[in-house]
Protein backbone atom coordinates (compact mmCIF):
# COMPACT_ATOMS: atom_id res chain seq x y z
CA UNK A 1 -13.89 -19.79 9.45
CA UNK A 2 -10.58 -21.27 7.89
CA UNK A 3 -8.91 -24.23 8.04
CA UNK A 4 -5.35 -24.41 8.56
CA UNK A 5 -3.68 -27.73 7.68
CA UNK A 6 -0.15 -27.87 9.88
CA UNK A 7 1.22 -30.95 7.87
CA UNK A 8 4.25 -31.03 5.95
CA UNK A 9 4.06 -29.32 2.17
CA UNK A 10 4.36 -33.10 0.77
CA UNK A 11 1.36 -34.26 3.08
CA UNK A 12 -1.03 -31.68 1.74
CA UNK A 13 0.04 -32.36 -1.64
CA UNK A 14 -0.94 -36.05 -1.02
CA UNK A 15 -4.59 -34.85 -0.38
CA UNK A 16 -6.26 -32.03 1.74
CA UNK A 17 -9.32 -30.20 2.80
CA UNK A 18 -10.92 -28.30 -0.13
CA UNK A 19 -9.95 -24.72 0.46
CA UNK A 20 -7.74 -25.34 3.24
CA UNK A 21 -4.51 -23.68 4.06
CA UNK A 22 -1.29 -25.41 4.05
CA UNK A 23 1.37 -23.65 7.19
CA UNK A 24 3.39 -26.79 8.42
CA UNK A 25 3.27 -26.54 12.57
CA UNK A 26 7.02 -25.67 12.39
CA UNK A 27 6.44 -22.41 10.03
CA UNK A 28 3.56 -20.84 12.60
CA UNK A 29 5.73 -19.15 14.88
CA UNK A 30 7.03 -17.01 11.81
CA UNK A 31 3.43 -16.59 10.44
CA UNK A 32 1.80 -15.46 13.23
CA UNK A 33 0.67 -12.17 11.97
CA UNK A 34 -0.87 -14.02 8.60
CA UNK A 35 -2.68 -16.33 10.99
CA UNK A 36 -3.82 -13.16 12.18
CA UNK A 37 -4.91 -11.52 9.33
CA UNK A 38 -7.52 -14.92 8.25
CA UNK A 39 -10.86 -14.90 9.15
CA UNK A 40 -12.05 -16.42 12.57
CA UNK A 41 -12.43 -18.60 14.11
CA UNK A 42 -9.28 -20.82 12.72
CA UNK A 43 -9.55 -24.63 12.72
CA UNK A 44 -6.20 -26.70 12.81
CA UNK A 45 -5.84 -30.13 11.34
CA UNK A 46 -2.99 -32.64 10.81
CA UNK A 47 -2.49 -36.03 10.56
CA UNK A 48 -4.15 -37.37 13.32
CA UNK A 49 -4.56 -34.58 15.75
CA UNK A 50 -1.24 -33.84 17.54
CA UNK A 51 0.52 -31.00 15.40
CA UNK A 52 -2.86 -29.49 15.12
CA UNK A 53 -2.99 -29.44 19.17
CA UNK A 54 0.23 -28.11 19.35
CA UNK A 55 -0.70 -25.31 16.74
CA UNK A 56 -3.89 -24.60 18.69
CA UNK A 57 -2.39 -24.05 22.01
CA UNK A 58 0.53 -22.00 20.31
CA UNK A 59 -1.91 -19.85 17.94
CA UNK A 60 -4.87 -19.54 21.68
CA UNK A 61 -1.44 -18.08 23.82
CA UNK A 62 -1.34 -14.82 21.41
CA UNK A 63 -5.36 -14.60 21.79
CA UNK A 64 -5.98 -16.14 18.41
CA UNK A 65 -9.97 -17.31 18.47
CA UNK A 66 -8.90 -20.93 17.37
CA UNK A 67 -9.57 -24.68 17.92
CA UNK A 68 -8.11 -28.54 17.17
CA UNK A 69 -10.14 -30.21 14.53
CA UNK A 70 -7.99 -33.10 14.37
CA UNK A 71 -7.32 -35.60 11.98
CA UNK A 72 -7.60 -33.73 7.97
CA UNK A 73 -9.69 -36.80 7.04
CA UNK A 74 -12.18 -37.00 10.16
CA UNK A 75 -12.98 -32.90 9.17
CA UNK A 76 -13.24 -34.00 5.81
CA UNK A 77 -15.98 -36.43 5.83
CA UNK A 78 -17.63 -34.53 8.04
CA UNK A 79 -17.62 -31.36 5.65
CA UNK A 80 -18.65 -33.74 3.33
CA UNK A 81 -21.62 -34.65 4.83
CA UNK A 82 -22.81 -31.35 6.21
């Protein structure tokens, strides 16, 4: 699984998943074939969940095994207490 983080740079700098990869949503159409080349399934997060939709219907239309994990700090926790 990775986790793709579709905020701006300066977002992720301001805190992130551990291990997560920064593409900001408007980046993905030019980065489709290193989406690609990640292992799957792919999780998108954002903000609070709307990029990452965006990125997850965008990414699921080229047959990319993805889904919206919403908000980076919801995912978070919940890594954190798995």
């Amino acid at each position: 699984m990775t986790i793709i983080d579709v905020r701006t740079p300066s977002e992720f700098l301001g805190g992130h998943i551990k291990g997560s990869i920064n593409i900001p949503l408007q980046e993905l159409p030019d980065r489709v074939e290193d989406v690609k080349a990640l292992p799957q399934p792919i999780q998108f997060c954002c903000a609070s969940g709307n990029r990452s939709g965006q990125a997850t219907m965008f990414m699921k239309s080229l047959g990319i095994d993805c889904s919206n994990a919403g908000s980076w700090l919801g995912v978070n926790s919940k890594l954190q207490t798995a």
